[in-house]
PDB file of N, CA and C in Angstrom:
ATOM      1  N   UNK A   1      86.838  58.674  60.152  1.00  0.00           N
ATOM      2  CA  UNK A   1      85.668  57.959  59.664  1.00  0.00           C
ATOM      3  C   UNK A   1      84.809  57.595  60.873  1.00  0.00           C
ATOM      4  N   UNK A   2      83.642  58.153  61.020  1.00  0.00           N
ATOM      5  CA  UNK A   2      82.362  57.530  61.804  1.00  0.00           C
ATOM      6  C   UNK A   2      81.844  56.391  61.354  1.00  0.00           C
ATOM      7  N   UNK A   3      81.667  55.775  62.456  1.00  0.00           N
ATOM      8  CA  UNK A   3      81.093  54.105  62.534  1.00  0.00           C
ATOM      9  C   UNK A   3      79.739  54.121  63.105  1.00  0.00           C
ATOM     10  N   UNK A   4      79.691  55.137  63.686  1.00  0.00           N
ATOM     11  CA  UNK A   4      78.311  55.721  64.089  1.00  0.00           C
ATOM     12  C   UNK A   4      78.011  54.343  65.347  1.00  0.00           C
ATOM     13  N   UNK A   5      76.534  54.273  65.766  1.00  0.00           N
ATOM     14  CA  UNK A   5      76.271  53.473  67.078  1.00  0.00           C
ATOM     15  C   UNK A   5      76.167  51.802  66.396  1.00  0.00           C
ATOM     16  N   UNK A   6      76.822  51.528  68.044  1.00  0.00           N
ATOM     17  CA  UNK A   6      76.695  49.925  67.805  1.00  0.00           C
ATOM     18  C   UNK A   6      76.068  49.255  68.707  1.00  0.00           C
ATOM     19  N   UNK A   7      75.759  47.692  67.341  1.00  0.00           N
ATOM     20  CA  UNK A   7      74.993  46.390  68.556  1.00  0.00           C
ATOM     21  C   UNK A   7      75.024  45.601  67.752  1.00  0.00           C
ATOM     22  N   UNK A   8      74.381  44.645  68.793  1.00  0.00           N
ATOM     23  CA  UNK A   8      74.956  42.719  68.166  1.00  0.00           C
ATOM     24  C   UNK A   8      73.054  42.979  67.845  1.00  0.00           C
ATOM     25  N   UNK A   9      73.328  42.258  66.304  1.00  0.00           N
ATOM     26  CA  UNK A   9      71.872  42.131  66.124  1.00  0.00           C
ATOM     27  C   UNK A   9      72.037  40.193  65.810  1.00  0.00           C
ATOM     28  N   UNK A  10      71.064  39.774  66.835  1.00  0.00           N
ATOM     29  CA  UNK A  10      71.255  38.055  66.986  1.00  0.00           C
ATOM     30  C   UNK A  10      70.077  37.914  66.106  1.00  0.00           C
ATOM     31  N   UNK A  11      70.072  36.457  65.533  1.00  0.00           N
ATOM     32  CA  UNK A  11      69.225  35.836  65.181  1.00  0.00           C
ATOM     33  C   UNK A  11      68.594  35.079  65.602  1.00  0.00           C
ATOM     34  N   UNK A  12      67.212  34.908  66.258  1.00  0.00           N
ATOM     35  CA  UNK A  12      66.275  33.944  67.346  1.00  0.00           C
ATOM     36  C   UNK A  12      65.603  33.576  66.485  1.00  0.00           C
ATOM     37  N   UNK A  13      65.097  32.167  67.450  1.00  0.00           N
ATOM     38  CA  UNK A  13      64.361  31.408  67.093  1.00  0.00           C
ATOM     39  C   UNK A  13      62.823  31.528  67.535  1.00  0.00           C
ATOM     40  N   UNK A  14      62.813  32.521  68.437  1.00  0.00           N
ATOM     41  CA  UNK A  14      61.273  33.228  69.129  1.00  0.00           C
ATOM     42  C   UNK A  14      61.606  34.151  69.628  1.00  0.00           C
ATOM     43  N   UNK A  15      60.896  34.988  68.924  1.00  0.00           N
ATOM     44  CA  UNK A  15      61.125  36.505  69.090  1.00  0.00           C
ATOM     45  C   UNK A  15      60.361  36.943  70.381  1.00  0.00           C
ATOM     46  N   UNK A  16      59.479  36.673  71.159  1.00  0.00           N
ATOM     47  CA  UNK A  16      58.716  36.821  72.515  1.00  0.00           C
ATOM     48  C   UNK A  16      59.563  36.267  73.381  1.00  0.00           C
ATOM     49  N   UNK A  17      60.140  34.933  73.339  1.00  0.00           N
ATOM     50  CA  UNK A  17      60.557  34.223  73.968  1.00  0.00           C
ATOM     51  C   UNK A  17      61.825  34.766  74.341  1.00  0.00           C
ATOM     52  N   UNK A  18      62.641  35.541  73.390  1.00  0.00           N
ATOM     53  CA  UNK A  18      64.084  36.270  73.533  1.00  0.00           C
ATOM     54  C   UNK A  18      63.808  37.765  74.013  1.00  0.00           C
ATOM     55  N   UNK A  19      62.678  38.051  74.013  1.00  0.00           N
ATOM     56  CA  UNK A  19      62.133  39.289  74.193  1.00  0.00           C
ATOM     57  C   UNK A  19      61.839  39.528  75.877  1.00  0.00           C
ATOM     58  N   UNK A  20      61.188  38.387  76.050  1.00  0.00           N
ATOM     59  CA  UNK A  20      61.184  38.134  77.749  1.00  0.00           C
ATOM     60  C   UNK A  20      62.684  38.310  78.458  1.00  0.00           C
ATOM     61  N   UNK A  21      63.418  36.948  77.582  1.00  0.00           N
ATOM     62  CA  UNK A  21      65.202  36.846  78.407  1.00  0.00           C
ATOM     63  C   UNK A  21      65.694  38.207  78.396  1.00  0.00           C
ATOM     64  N   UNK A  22      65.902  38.885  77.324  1.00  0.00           N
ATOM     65  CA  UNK A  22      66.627  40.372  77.429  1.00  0.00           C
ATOM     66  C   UNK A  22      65.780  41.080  78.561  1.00  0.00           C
ATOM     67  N   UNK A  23      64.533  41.396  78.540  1.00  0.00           N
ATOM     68  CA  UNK A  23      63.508  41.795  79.863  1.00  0.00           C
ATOM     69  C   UNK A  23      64.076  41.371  81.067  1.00  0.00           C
ATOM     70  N   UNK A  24      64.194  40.246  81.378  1.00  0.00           N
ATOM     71  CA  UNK A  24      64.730  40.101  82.655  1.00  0.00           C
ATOM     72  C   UNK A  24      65.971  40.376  82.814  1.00  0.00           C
ATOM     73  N   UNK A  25      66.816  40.801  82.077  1.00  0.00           N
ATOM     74  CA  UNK A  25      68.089  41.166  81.967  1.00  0.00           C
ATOM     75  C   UNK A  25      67.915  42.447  82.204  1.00  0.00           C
ATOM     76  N   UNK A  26      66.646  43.041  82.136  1.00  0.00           N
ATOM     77  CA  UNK A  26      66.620  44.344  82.019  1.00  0.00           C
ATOM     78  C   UNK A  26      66.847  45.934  81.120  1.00  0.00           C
ATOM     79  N   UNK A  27      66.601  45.085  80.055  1.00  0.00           N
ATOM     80  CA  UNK A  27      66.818  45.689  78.643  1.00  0.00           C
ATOM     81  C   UNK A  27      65.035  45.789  77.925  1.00  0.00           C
ATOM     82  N   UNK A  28      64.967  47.323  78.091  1.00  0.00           N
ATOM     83  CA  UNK A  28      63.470  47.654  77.572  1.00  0.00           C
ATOM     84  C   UNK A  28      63.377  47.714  75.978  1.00  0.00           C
ATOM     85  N   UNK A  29      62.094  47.784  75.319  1.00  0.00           N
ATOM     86  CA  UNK A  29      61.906  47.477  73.931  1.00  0.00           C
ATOM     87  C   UNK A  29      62.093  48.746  73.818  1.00  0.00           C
ATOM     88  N   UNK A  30      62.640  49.433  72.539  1.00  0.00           N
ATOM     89  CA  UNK A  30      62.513  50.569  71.988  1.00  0.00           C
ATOM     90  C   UNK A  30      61.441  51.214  71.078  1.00  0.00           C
ATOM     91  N   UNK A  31      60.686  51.663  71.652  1.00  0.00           N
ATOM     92  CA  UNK A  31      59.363  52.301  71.089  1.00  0.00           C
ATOM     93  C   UNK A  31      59.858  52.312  69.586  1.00  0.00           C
ATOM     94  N   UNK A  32      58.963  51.596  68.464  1.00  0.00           N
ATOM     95  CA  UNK A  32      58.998  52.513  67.403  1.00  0.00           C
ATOM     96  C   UNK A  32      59.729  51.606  66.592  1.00  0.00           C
ATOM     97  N   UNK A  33      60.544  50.810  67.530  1.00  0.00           N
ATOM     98  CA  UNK A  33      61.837  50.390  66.660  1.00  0.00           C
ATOM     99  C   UNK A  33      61.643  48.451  66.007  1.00  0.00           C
ATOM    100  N   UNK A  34      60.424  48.351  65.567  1.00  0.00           N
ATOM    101  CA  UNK A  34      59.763  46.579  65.236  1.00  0.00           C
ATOM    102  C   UNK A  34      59.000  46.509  66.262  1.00  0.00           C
ATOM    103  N   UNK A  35      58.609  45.272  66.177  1.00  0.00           N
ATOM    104  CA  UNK A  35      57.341  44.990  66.998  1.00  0.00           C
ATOM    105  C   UNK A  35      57.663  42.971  66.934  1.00  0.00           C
ATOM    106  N   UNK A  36      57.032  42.585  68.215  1.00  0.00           N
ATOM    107  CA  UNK A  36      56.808  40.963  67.857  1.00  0.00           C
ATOM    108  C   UNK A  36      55.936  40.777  66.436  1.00  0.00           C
ATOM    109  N   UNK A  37      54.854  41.375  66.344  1.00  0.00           N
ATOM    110  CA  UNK A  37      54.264  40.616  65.172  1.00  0.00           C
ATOM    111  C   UNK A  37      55.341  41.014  63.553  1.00  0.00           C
ATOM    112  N   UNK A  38      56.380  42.043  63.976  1.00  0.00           N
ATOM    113  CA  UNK A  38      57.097  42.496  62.641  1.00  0.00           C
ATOM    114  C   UNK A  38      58.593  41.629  62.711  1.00  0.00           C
ATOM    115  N   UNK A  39      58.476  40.846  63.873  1.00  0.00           N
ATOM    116  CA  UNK A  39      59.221  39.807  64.287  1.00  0.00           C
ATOM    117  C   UNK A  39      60.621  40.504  63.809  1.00  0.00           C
ATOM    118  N   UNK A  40      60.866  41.135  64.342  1.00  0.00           N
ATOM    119  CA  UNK A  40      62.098  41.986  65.349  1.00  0.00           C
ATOM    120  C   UNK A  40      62.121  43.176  65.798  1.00  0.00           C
ATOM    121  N   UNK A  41      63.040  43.586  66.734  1.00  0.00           N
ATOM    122  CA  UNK A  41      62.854  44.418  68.103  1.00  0.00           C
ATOM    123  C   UNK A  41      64.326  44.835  68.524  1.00  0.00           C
ATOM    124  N   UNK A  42      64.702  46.126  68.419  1.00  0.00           N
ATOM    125  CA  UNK A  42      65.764  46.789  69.207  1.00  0.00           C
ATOM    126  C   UNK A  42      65.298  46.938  70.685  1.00  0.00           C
ATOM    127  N   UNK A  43      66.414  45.994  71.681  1.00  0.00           N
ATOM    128  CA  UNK A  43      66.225  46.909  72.711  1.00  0.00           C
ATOM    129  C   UNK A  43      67.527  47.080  73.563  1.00  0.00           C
ATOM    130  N   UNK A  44      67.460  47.997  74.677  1.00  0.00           N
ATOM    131  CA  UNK A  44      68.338  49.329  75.308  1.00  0.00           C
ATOM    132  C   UNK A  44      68.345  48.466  76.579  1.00  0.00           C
ATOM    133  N   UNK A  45      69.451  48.398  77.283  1.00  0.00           N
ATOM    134  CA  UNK A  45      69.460  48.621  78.651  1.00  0.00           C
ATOM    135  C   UNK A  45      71.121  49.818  78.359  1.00  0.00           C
ATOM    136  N   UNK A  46      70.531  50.757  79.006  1.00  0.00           N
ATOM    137  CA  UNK A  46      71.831  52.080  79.216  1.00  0.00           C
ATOM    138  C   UNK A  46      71.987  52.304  77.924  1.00  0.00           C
ATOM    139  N   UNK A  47      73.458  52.106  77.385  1.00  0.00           N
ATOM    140  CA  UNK A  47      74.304  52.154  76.249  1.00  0.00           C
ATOM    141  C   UNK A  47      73.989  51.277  75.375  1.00  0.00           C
ATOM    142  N   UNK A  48      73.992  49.815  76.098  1.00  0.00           N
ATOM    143  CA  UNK A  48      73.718  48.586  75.172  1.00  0.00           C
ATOM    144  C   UNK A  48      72.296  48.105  74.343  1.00  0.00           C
ATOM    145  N   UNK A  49      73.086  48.153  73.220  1.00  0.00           N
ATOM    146  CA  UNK A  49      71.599  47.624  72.099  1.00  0.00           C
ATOM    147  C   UNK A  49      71.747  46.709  71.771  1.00  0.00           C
ATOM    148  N   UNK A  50      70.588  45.685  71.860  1.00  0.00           N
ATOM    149  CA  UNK A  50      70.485  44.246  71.191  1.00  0.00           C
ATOM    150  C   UNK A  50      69.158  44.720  69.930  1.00  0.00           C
ATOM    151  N   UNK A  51      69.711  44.073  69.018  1.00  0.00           N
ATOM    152  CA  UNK A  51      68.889  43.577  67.803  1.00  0.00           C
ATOM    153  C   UNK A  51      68.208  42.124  67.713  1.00  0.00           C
ATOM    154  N   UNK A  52      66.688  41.884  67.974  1.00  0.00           N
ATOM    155  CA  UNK A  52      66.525  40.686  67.973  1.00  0.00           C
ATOM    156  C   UNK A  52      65.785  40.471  66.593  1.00  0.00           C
ATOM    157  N   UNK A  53      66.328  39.574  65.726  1.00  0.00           N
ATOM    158  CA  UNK A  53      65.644  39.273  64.522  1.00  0.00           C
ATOM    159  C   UNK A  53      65.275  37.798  64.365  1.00  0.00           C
ATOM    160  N   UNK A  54      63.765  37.211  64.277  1.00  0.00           N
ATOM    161  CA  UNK A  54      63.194  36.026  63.802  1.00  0.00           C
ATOM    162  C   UNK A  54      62.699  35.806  62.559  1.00  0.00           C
ATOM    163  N   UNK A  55      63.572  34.803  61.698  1.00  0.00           N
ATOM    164  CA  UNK A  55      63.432  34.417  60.196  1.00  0.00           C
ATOM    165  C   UNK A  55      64.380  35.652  59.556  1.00  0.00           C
ATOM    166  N   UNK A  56      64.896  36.703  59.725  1.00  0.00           N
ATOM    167  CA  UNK A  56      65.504  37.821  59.135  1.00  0.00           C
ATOM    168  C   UNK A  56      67.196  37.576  58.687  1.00  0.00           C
ATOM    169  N   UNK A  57      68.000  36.791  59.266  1.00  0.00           N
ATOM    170  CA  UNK A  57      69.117  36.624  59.401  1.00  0.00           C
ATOM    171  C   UNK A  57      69.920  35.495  59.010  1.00  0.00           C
ATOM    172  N   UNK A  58      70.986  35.297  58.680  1.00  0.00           N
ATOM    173  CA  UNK A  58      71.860  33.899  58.321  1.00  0.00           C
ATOM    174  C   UNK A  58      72.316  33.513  59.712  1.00  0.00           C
ATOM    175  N   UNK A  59      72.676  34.595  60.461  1.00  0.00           N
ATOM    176  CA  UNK A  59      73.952  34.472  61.432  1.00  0.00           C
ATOM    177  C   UNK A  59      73.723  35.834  62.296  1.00  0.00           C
ATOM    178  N   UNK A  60      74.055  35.727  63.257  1.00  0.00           N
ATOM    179  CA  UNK A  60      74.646  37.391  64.103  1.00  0.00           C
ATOM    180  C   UNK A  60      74.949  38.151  63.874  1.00  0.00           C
ATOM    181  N   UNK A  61      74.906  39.264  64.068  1.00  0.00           N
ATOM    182  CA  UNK A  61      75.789  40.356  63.197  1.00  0.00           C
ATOM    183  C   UNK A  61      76.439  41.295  64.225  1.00  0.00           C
ATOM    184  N   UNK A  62      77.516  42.187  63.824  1.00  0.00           N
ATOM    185  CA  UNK A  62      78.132  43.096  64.785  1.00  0.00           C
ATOM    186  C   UNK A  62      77.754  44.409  63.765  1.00  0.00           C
ATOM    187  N   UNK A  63      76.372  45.467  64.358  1.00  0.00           N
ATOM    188  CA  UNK A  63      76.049  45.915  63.568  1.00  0.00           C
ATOM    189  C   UNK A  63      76.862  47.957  63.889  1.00  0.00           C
ATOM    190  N   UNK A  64      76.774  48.060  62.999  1.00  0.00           N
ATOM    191  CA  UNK A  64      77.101  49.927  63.038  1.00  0.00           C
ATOM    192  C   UNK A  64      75.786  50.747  62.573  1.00  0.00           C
ATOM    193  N   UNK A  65      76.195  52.005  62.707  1.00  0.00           N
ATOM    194  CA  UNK A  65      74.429  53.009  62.280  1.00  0.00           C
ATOM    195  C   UNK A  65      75.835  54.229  62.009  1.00  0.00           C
ATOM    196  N   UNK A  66      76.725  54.142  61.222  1.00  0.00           N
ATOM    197  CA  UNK A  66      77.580  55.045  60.075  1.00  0.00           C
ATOM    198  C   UNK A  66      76.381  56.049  59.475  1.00  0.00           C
ATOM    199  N   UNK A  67      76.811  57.953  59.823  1.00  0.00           N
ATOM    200  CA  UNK A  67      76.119  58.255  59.050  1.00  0.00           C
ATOM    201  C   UNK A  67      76.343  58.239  57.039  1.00  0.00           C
ATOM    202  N   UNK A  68      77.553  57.832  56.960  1.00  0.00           N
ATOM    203  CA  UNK A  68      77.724  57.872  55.834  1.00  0.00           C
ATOM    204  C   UNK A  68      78.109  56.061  55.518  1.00  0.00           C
ATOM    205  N   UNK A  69      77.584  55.230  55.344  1.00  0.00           N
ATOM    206  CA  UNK A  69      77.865  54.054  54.777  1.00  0.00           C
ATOM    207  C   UNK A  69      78.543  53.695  53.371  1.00  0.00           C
ATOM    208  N   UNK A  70      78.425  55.037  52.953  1.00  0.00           N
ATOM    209  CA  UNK A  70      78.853  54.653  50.859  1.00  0.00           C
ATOM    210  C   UNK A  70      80.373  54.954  51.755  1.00  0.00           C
ATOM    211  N   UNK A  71      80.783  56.083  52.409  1.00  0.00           N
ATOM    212  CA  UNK A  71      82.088  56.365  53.130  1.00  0.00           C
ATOM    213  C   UNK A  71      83.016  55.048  53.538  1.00  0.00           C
ATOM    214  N   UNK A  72      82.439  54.620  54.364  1.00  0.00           N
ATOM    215  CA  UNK A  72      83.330  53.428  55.072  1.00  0.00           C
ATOM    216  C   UNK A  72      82.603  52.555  54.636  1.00  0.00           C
ATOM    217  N   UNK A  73      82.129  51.813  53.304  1.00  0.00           N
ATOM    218  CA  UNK A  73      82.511  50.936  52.153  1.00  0.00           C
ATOM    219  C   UNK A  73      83.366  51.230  51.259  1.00  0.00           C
ATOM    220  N   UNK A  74      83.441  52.457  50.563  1.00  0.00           N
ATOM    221  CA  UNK A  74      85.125  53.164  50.033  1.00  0.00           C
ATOM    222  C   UNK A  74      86.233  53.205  50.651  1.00  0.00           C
ATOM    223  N   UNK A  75      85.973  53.517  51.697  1.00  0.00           N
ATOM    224  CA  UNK A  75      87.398  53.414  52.570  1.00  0.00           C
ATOM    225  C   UNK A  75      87.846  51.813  52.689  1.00  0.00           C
ATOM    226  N   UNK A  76      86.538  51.071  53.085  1.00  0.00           N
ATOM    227  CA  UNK A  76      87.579  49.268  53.128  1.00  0.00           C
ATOM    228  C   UNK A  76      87.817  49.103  52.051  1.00  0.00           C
ATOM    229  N   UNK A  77      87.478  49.527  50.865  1.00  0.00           N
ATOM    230  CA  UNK A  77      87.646  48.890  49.196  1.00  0.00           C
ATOM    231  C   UNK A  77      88.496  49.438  49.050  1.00  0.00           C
ATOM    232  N   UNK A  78      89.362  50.779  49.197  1.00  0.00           N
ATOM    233  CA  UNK A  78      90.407  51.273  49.362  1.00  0.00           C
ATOM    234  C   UNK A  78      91.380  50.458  49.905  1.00  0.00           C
ATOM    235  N   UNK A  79      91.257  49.937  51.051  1.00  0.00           N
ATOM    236  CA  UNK A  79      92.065  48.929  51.709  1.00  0.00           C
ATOM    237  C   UNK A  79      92.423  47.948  51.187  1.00  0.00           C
ATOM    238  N   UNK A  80      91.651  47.508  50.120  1.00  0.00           N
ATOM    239  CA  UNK A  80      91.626  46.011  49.610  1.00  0.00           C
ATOM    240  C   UNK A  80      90.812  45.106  50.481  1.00  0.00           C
ATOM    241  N   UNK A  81      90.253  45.271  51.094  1.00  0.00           N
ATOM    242  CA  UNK A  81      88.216  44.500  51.581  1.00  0.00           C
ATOM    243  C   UNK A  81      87.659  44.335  50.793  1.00  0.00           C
ATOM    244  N   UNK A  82      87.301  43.051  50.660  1.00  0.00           N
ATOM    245  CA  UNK A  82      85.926  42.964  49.585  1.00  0.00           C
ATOM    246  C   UNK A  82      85.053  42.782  50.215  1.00  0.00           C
ATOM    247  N   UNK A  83      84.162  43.827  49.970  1.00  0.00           N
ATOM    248  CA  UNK A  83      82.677  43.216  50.189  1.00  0.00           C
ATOM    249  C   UNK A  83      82.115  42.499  49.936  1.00  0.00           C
ATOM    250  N   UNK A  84      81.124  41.541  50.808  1.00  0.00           N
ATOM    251  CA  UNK A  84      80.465  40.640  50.344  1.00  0.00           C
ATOM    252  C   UNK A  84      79.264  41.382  50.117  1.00  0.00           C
ATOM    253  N   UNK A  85      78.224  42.082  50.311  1.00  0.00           N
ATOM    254  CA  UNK A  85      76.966  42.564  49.933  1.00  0.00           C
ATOM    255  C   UNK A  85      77.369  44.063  49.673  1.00  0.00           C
ATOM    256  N   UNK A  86      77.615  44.541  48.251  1.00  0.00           N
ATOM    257  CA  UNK A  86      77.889  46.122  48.358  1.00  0.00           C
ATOM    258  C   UNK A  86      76.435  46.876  48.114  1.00  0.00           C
ATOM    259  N   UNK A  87      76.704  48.067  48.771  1.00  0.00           N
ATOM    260  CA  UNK A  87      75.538  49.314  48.346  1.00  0.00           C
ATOM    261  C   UNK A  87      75.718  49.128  46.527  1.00  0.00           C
ATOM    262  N   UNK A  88      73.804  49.082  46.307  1.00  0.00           N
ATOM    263  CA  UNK A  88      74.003  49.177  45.433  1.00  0.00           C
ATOM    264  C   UNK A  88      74.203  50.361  44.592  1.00  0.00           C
ATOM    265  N   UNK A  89      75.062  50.266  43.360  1.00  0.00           N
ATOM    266  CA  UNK A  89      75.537  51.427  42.965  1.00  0.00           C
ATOM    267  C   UNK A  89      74.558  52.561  42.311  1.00  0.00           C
ATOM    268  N   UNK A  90      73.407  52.390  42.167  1.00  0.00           N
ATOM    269  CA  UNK A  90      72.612  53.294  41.949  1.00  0.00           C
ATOM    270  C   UNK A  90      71.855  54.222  42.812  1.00  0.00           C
ATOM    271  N   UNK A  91      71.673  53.642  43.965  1.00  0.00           N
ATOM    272  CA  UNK A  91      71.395  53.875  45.268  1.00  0.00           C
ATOM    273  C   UNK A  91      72.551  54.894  46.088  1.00  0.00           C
ATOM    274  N   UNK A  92      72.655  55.877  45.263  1.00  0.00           N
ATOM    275  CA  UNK A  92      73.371  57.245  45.589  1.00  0.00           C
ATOM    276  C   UNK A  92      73.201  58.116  46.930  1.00  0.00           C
ATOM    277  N   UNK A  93      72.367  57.990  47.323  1.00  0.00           N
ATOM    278  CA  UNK A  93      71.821  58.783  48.529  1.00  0.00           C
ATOM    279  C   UNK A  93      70.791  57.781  49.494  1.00  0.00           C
ATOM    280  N   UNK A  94      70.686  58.719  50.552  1.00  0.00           N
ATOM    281  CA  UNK A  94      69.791  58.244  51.607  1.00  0.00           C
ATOM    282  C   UNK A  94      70.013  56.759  52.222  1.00  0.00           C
ATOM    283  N   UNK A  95      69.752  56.402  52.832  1.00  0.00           N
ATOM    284  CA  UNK A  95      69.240  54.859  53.335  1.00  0.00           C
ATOM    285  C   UNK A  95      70.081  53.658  52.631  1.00  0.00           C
ATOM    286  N   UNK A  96      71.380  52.943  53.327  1.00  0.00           N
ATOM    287  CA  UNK A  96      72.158  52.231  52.297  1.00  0.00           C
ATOM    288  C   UNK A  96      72.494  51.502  53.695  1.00  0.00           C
ATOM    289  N   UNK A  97      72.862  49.886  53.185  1.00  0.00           N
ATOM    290  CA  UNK A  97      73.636  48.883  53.666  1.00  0.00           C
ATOM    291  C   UNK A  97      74.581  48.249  53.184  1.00  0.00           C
ATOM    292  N   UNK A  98      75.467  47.685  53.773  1.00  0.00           N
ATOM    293  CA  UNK A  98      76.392  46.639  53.626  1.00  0.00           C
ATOM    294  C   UNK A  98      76.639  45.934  54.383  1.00  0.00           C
ATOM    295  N   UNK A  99      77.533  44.611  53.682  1.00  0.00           N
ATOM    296  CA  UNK A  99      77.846  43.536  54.523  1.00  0.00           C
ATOM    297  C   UNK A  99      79.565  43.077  53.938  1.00  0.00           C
ATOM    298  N   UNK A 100      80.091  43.161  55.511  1.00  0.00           N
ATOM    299  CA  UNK A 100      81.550  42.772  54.772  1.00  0.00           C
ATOM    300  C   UNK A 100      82.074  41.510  56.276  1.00  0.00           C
ATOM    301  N   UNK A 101      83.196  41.060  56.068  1.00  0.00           N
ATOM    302  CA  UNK A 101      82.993  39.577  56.850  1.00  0.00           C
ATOM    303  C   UNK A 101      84.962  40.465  57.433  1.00  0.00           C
ATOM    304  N   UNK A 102      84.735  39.953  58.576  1.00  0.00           N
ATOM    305  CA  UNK A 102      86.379  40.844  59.468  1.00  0.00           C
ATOM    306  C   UNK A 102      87.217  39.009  58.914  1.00  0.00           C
ATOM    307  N   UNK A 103      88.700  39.143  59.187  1.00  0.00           N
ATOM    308  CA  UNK A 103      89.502  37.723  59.083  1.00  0.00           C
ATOM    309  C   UNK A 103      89.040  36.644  59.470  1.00  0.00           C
ATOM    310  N   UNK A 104      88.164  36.838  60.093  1.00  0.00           N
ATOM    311  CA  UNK A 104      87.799  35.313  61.189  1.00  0.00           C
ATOM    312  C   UNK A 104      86.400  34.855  60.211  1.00  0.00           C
ATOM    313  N   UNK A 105      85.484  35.831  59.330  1.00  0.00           N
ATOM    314  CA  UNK A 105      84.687  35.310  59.067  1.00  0.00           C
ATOM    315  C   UNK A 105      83.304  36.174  59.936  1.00  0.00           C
ATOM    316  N   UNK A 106      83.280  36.493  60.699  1.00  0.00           N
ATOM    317  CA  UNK A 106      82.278  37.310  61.215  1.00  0.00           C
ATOM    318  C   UNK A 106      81.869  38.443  60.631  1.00  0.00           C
ATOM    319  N   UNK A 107      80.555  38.289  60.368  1.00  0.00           N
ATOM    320  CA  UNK A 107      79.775  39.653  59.577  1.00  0.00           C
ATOM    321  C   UNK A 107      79.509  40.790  59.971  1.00  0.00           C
ATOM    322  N   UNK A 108      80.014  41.638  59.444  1.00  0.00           N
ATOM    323  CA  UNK A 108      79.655  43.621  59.866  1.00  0.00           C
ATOM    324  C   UNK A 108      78.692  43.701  58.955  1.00  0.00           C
ATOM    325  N   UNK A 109      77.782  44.140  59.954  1.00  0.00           N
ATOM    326  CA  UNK A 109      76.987  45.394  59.127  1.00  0.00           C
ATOM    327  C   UNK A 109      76.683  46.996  59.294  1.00  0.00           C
ATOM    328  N   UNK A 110      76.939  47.681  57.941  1.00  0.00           N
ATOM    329  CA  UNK A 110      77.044  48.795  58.075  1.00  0.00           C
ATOM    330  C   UNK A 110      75.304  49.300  57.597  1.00  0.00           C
ATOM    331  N   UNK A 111      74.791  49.909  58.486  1.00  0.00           N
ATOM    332  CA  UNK A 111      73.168  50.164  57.823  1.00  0.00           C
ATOM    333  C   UNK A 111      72.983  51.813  58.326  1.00  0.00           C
ATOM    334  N   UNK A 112      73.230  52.502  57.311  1.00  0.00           N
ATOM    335  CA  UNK A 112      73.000  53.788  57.092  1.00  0.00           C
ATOM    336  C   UNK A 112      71.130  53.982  57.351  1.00  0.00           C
ATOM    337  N   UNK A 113      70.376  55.148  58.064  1.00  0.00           N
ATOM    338  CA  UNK A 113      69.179  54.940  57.881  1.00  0.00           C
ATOM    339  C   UNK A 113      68.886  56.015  57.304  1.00  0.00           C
TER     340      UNK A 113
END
């Protein structure tokens, strides 16, 4: 099972303002990928991706980019995982998310694009 690419997508409270800190950290915006006024922004330093989202979020997330997401939501429901946010079931193809919480309570997200 592919889990496809990962990153912590955080939830801020100023999206410029967190946009600068990752900058000086040295982590560039990803063309294409939000904007400040769409108030959130993937960005790259090397390997590492941060997700910055303002007003978008409950909490942090530990996110995946699975090319198949309906896949590894069957496979944890197989396991006995419950999901907390399932793909919805009509939504057969293309473009799908989920949200499932690991033992401790921390949220995965799986976002197929």
């Amino acid at each position: 099972m592919e889990l496809g690419q990962f990153s912590v997508s955080l939830k801020v409270a100023d999206i410029a303002a967190s946009q600068r800190f990752y900058t000086a950290l040295g982590f560039e915006t990803e063309q294409g990928c939000g904007s400040i006024e769409d108030k959130w922004l993937i960005m790259r330093r090397g390997e590492t991706i941060i997700g910055l989202f303002q007003d978008m979020l409950d909490s942090n997330l530990l996110t995946f980019n699975p090319g198949d997401a309906r896949a590894v939501q069957a496979h944890l429901q197989q396991q006995g995982y419950t999901i907390d946010t399932p793909i919805d079931p009509q939504n057969s193809e293309g473009p799908a998310h989920f949200f499932v919480k690991d033992p401790d309570g921390n949220t995965l997200m799986f976002d197929q694009w």
